[in-house]
C-alpha atoms as a PDB file:
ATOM      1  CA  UNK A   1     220.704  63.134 151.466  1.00  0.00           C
ATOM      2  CA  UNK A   2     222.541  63.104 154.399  1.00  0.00           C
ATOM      3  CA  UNK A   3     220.009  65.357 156.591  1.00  0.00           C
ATOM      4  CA  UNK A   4     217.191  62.992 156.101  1.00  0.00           C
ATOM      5  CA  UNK A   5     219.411  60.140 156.690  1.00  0.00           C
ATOM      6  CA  UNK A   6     220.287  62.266 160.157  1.00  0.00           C
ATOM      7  CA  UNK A   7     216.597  62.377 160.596  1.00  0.00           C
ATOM      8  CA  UNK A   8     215.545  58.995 159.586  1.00  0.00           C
ATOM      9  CA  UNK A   9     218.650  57.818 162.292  1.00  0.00           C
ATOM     10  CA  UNK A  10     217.594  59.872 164.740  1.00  0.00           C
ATOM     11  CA  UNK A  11     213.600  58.691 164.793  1.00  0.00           C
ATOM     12  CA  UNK A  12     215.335  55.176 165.232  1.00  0.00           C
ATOM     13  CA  UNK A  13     217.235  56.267 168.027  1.00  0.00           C
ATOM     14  CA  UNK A  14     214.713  56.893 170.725  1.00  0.00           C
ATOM     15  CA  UNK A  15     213.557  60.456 169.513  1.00  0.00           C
ATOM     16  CA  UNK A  16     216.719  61.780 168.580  1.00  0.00           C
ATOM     17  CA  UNK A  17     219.811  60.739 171.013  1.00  0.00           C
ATOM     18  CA  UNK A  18     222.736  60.654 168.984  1.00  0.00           C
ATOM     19  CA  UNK A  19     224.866  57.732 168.364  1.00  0.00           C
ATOM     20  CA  UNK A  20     228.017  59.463 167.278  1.00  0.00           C
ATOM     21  CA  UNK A  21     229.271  63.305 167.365  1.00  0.00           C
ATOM     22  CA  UNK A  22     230.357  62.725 164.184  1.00  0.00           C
ATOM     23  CA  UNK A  23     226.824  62.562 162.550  1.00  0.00           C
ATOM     24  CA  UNK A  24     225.690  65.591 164.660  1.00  0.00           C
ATOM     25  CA  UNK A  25     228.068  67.981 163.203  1.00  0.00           C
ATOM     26  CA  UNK A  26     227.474  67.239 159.505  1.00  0.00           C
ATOM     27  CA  UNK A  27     223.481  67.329 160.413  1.00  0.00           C
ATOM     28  CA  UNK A  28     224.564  70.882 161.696  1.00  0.00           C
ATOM     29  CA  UNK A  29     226.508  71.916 159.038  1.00  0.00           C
ATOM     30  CA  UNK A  30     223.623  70.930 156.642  1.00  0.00           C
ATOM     31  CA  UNK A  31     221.240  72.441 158.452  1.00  0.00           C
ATOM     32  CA  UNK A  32     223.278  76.259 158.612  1.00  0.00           C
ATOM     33  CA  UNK A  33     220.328  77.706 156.211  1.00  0.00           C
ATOM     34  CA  UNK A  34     217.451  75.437 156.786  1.00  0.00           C
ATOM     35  CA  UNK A  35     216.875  76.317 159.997  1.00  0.00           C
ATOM     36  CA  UNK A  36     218.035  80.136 160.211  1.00  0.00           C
ATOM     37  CA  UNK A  37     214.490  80.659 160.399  1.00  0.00           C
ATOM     38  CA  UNK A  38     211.314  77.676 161.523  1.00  0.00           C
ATOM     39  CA  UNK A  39     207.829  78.624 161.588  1.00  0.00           C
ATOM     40  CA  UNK A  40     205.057  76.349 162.715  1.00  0.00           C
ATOM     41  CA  UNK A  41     202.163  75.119 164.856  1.00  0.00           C
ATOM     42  CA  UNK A  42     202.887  72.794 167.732  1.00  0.00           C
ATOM     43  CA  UNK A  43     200.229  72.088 170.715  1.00  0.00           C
ATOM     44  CA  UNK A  44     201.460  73.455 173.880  1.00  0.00           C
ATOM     45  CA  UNK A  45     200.090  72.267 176.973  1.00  0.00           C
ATOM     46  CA  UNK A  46     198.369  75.501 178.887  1.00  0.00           C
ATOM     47  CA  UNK A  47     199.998  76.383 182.354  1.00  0.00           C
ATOM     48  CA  UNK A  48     197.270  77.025 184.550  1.00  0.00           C
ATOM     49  CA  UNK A  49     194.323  74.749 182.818  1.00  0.00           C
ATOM     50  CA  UNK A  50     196.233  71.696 181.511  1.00  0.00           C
ATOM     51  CA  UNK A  51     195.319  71.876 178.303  1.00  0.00           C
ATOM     52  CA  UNK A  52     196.875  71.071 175.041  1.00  0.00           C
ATOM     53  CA  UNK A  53     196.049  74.258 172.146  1.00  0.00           C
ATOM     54  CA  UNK A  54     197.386  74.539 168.753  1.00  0.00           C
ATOM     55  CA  UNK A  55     199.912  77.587 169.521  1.00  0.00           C
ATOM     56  CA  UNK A  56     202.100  79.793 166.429  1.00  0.00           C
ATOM     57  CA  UNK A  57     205.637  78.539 166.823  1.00  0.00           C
ATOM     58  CA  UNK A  58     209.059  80.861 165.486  1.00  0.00           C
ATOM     59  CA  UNK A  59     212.780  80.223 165.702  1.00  0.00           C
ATOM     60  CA  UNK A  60     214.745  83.004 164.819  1.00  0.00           C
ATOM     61  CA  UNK A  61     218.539  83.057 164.279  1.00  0.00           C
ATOM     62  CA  UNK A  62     218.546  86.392 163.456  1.00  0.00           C
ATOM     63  CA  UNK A  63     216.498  87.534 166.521  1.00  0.00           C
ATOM     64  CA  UNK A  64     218.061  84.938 168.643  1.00  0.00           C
ATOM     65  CA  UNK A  65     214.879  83.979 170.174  1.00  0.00           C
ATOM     66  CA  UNK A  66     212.614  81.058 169.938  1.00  0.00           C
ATOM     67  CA  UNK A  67     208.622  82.925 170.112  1.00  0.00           C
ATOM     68  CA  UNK A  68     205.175  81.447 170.602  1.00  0.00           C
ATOM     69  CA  UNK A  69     201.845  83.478 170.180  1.00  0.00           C
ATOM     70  CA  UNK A  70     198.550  82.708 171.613  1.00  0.00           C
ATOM     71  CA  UNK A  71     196.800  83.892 168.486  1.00  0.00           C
ATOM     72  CA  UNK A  72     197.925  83.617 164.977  1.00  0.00           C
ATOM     73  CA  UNK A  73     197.233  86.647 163.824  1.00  0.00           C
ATOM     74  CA  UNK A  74     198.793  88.327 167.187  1.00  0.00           C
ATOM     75  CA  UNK A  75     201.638  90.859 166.248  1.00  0.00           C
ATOM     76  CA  UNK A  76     202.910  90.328 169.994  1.00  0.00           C
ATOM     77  CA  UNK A  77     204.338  87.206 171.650  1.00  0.00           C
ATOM     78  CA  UNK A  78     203.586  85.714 174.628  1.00  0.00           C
ATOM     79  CA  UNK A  79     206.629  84.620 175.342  1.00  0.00           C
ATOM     80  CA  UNK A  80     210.320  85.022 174.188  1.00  0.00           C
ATOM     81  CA  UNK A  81     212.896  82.495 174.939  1.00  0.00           C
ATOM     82  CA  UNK A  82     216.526  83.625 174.000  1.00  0.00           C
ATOM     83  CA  UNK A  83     218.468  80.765 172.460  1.00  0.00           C
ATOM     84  CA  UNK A  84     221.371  82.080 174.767  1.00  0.00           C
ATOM     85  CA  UNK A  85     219.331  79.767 177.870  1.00  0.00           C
ATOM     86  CA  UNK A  86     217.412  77.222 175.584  1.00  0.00           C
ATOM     87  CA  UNK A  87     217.214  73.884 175.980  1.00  0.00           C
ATOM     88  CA  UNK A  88     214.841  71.062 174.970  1.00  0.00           C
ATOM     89  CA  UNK A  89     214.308  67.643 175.462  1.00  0.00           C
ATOM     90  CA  UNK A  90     212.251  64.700 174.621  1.00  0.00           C
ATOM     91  CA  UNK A  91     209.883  63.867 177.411  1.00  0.00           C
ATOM     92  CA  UNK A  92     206.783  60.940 175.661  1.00  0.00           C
ATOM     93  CA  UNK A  93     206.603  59.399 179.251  1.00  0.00           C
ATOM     94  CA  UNK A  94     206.038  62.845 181.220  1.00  0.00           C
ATOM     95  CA  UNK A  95     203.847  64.768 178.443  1.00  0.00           C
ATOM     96  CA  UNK A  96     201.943  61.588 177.644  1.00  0.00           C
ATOM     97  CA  UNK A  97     202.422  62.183 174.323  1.00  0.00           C
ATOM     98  CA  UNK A  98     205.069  59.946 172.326  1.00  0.00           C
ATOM     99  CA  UNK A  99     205.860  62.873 170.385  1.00  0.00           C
ATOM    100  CA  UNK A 100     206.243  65.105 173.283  1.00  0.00           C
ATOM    101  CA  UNK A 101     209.163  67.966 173.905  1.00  0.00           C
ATOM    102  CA  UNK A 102     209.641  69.826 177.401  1.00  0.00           C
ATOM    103  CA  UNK A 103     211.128  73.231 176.093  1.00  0.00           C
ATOM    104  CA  UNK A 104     213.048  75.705 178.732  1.00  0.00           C
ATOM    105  CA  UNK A 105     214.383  78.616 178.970  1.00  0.00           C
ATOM    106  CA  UNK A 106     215.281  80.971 182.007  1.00  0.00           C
ATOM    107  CA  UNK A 107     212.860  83.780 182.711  1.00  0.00           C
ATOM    108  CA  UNK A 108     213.756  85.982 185.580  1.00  0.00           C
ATOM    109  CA  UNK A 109     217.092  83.631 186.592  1.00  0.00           C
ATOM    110  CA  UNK A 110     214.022  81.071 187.375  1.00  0.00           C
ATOM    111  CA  UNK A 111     213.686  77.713 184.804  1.00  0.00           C
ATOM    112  CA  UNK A 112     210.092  78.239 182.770  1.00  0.00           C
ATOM    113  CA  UNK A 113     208.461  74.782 181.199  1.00  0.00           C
ATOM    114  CA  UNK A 114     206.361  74.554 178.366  1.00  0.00           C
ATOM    115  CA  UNK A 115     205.299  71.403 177.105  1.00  0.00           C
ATOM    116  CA  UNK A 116     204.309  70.715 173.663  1.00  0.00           C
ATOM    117  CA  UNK A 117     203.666  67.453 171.356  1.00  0.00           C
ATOM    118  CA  UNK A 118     203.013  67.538 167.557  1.00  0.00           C
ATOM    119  CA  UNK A 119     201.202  64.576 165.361  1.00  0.00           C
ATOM    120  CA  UNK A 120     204.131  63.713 163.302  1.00  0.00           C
ATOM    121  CA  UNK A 121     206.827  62.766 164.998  1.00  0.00           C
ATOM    122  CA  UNK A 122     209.377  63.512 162.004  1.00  0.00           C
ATOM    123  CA  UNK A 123     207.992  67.196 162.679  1.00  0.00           C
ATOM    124  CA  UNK A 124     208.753  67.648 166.264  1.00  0.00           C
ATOM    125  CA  UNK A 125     211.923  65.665 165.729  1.00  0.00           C
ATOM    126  CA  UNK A 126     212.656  68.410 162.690  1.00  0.00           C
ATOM    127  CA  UNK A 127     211.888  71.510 165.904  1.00  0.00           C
ATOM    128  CA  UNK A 128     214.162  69.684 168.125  1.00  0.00           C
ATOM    129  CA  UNK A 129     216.682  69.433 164.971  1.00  0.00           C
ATOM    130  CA  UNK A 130     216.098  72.991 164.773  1.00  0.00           C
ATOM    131  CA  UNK A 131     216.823  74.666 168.114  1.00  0.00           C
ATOM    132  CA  UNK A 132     220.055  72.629 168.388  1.00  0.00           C
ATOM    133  CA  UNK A 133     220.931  73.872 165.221  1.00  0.00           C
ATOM    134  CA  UNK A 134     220.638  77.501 166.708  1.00  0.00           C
ATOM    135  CA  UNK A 135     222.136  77.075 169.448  1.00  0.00           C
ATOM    136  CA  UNK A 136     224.962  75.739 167.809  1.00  0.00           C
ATOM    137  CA  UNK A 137     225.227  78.882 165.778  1.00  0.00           C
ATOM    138  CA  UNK A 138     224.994  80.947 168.919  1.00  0.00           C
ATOM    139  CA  UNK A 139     227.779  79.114 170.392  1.00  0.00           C
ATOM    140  CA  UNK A 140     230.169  79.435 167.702  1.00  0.00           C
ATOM    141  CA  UNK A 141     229.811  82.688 168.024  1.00  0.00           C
ATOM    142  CA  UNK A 142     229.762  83.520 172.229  1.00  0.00           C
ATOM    143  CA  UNK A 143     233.009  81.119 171.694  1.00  0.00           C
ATOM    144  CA  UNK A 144     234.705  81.672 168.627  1.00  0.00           C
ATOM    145  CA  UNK A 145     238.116  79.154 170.327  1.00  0.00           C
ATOM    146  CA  UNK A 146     236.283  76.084 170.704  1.00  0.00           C
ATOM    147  CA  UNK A 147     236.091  73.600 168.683  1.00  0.00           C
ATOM    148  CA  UNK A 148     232.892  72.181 167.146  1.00  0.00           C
ATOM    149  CA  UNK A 149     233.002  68.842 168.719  1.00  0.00           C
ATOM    150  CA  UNK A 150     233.873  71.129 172.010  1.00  0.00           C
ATOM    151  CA  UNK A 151     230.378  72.784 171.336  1.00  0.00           C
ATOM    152  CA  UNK A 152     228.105  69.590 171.077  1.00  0.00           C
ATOM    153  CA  UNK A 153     227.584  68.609 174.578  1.00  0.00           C
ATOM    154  CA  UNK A 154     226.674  71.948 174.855  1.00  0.00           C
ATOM    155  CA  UNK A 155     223.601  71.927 172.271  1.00  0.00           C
ATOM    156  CA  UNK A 156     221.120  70.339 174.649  1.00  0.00           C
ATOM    157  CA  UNK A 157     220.936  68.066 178.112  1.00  0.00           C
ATOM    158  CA  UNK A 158     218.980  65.584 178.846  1.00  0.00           C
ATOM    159  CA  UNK A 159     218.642  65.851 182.947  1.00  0.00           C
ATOM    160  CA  UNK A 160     220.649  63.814 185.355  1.00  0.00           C
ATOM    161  CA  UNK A 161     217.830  62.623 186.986  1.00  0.00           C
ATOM    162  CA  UNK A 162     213.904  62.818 187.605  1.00  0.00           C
ATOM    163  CA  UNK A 163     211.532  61.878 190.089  1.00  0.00           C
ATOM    164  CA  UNK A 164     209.336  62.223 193.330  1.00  0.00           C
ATOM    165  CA  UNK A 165     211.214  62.827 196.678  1.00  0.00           C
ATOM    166  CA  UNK A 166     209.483  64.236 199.780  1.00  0.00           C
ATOM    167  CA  UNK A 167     211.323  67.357 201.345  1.00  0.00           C
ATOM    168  CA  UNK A 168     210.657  69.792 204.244  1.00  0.00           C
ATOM    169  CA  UNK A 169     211.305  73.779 204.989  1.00  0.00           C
ATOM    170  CA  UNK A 170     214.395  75.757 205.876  1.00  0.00           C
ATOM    171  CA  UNK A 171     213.462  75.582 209.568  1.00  0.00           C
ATOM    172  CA  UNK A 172     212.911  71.483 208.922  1.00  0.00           C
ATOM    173  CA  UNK A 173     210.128  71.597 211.188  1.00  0.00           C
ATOM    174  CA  UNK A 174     206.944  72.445 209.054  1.00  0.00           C
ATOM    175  CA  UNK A 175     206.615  68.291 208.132  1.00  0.00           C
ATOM    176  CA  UNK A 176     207.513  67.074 204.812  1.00  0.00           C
ATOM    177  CA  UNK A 177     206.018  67.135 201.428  1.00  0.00           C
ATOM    178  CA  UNK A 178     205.752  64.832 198.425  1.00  0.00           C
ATOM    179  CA  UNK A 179     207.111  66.821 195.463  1.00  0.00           C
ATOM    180  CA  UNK A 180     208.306  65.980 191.717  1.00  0.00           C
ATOM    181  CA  UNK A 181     212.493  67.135 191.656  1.00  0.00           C
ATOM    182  CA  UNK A 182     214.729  67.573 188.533  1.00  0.00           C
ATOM    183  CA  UNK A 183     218.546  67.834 188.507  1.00  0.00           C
ATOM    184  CA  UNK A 184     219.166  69.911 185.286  1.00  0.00           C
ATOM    185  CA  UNK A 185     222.856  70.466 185.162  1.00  0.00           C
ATOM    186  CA  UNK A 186     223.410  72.194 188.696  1.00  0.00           C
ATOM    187  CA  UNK A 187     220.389  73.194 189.300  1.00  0.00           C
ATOM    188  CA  UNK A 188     218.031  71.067 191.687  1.00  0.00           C
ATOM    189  CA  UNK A 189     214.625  71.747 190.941  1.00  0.00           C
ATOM    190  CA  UNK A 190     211.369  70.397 192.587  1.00  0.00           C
ATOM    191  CA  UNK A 191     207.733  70.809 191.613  1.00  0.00           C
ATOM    192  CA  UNK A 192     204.417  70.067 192.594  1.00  0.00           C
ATOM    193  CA  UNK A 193     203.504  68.390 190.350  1.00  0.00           C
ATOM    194  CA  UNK A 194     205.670  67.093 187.036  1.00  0.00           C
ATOM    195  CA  UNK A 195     204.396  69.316 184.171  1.00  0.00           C
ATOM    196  CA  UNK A 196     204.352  72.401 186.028  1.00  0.00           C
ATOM    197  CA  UNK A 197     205.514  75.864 184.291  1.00  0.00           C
ATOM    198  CA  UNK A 198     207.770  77.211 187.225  1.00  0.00           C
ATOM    199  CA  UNK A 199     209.107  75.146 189.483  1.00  0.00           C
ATOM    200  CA  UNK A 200     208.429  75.893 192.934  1.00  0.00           C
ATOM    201  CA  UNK A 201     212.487  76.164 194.219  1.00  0.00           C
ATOM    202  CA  UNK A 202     215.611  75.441 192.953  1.00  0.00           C
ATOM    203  CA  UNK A 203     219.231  75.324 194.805  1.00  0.00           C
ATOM    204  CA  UNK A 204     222.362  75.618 193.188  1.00  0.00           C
ATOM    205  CA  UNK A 205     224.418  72.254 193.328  1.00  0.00           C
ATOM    206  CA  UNK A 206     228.195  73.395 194.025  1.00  0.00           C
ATOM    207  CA  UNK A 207     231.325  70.922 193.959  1.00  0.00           C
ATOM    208  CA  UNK A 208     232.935  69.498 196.738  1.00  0.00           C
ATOM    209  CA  UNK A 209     235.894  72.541 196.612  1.00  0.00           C
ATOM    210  CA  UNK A 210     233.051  74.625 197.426  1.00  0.00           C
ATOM    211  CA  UNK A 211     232.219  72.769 200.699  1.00  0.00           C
ATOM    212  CA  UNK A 212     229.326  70.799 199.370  1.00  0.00           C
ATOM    213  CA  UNK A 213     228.549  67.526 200.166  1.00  0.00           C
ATOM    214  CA  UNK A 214     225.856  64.828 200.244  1.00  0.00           C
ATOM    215  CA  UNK A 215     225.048  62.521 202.823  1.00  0.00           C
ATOM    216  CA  UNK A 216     222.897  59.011 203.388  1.00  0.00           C
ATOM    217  CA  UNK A 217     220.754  59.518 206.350  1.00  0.00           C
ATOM    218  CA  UNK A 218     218.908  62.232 207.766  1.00  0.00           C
ATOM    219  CA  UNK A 219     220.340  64.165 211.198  1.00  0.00           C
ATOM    220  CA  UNK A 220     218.817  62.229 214.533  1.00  0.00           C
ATOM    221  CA  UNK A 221     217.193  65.081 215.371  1.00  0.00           C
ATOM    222  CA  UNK A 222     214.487  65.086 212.354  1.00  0.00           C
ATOM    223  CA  UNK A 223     210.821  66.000 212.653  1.00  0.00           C
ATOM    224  CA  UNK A 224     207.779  64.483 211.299  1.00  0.00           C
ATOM    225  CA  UNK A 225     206.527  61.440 208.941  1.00  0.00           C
ATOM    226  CA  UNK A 226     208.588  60.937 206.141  1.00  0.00           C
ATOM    227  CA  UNK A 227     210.061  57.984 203.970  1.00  0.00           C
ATOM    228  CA  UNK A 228     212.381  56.003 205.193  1.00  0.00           C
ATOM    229  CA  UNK A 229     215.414  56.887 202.868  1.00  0.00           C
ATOM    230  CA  UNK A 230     216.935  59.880 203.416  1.00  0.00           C
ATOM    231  CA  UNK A 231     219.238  62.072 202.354  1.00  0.00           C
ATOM    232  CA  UNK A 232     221.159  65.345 203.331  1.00  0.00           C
ATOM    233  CA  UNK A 233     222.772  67.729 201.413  1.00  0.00           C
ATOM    234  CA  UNK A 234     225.038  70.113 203.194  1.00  0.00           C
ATOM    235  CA  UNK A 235     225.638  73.055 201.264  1.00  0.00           C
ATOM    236  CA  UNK A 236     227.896  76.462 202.782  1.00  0.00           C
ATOM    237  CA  UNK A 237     224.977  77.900 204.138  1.00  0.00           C
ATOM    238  CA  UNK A 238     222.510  75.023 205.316  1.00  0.00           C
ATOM    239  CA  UNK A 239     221.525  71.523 205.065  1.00  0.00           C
ATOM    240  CA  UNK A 240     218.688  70.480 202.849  1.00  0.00           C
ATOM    241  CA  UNK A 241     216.517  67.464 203.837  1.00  0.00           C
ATOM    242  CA  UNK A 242     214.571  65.003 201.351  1.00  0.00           C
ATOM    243  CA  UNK A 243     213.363  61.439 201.997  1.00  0.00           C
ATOM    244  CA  UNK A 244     212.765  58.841 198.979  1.00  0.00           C
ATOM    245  CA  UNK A 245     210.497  56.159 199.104  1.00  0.00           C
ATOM    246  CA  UNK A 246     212.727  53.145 198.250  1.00  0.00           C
ATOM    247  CA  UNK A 247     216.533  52.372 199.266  1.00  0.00           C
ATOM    248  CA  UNK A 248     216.838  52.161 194.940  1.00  0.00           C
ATOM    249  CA  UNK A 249     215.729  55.834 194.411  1.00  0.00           C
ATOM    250  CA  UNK A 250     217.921  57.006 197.318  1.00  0.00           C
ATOM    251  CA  UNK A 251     220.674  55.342 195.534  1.00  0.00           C
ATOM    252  CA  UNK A 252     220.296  56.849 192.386  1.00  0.00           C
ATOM    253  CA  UNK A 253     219.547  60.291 193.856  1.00  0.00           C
ATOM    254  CA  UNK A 254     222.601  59.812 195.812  1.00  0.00           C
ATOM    255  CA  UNK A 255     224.941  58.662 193.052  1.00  0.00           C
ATOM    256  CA  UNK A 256     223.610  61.456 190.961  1.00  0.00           C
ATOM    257  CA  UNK A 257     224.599  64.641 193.519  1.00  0.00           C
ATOM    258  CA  UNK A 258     228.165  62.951 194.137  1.00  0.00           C
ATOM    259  CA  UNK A 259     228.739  62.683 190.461  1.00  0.00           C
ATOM    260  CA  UNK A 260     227.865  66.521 190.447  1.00  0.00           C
ATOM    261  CA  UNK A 261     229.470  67.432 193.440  1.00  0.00           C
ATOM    262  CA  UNK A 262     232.788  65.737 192.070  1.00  0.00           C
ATOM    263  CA  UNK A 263     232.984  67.935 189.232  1.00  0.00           C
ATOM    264  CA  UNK A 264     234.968  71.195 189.159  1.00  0.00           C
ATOM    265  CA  UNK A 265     232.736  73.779 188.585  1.00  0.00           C
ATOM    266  CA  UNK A 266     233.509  76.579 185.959  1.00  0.00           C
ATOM    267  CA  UNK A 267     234.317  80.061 185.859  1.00  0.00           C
ATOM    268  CA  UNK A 268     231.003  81.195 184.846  1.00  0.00           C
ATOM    269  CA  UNK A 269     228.933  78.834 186.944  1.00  0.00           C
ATOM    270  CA  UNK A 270     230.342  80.438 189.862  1.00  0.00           C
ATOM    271  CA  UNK A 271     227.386  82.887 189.183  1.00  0.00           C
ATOM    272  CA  UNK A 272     225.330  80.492 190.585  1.00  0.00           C
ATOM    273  CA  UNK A 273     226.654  80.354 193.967  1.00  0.00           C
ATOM    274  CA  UNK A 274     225.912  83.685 194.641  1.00  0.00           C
ATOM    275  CA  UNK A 275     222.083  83.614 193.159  1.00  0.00           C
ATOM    276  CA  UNK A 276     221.555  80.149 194.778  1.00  0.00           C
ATOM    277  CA  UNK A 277     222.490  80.632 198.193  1.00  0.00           C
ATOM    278  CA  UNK A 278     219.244  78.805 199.631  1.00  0.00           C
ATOM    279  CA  UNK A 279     216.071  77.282 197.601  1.00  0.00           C
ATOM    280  CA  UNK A 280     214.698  80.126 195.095  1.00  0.00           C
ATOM    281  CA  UNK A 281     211.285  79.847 196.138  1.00  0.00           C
ATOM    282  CA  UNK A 282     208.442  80.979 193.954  1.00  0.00           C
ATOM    283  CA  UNK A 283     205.631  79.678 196.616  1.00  0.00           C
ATOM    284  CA  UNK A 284     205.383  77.919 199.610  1.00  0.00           C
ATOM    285  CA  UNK A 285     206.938  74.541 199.850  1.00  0.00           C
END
């Protein structure tokens, strides 16, 4: 059947990135009534302990939300993710896990993580399979114009980049800090540590129309230890400061802001300039 052959292609292909858009679409057209509806048990790693627990799992078209409950036989959630803001990705490395998935999904305009792994890796390839295959119903109906092959990038994103920087505060004098960043889309992230739920800021990444711009160096007039390699991102309404630890990561990290600071941004993303005028910070840095 074609769907398992999707499947079987996909395990082959490094946890499911696709070799052709062609193959994605007919996996989504076969899967329009498997996965209306996806029930299961996946562990989930526990936000504030670290530990992995065998948590109740359901996709719902029809509610257009992706639930977990911390009980099975609980008749509320804990959480509800709307497929509108869902995303997931295959993370082995970070999760430790080779079947491992970071799930996200915006709660409060902030970016929520939960991590979870299964045994079988056909099965967690099959709930990855699954939430794509939802959000590509949702999308075909937010934007009945576009074409399908329009809507595919759109499914789920890998980030541009991950990885430890050190950074410092708004005033750039309380010293800097080691922390663990993500660029997801336009949004710059950073953590304390890699598998944490919330991350502890995030800035909105504009384009270069927008008077946004990214620089090697840091200004003369810096404070404190830090690593050698810096960088500077000048944004409408300040400059934020980070320092990698090798002239190769400050390449990358610098090749991967101009290659989002390049692009046009959209109508709707606009949105973010407005809730990301400075880091979104959830604690303190």
């Amino acid at each position: 059947m074609l769907f398992a052959r999707c499947e079987k292609e996909q395990e082959q292909s490094e946890m499911g990135k696709y070799e052709g858009e062609g193959l994605v679409l007919s996996c989504l057209a076969q899967s329009t009534h498997a996965f209306g509806y996806r029930e299961g048990f996946l562990w989930k790693r526990g936000r504030d302990n670290g530990q992995f627990l065998s948590r109740k799992f359901v996709l719902s078209e029809r509610e257009g939300a992706l639930k977990y409950f911390n009980k099975n036989d609980a008749k509320e959630p804990k959480a509800i993710m709307k497929i509108e803001h869902l995303n997931a990705t295959f993370q082995p490395a970070k999760i430790g896990n080779p079947h491992g998935l970071q799930i996200t999904y915006l709660k409060d305009n902030s970016t929520r993580n939960i991590f979870v792994y299964h045994e079988d890796g056909k099965e967690i390839v099959d709930w990855f399979n699954a939430i794509r295959a939802a959000r590509f119903h949702y999308l075909q109906v937010a934007f009945p114009g576009a074409s399908d092959v329009d809507l595919v990038p759109k499914l789920s994103r890998n980030y541009l980049k991950e990885g430890y920087m050190e950074k410092t505060g708004p005033k750039q004098t309380e010293g800097f800090k080691k922390r663990w960043f993500t660029m997801d889309d336009r949004r710059l992230m950073y953590f304390k540590d890699p598998l944490d739920a919330f991350a502890r800021g995030e800035v909105f990444i504009g384009s270069k129309e927008n008077s946004y711009k990214v620089l090697e160096g840091l200004p003369p007039s810096t404070q404190g230890n830090h690593w050698q390699h810096g960088i500077t991102i000048v944004t409408p309404d300040r400059k934020f400061l980070f320092a990698c630890e090798t002239e190769d990561d400050q390449l990358e990290w610098i090749t991967t802001f101009q290659k989002v600071i390049s692009r046009p941004m959209l109508p709707q993303e606009y949105a973010g300039v407005f809730s990301h005028k400075a880091w979104r910070t959830n604690s303190s840095h």
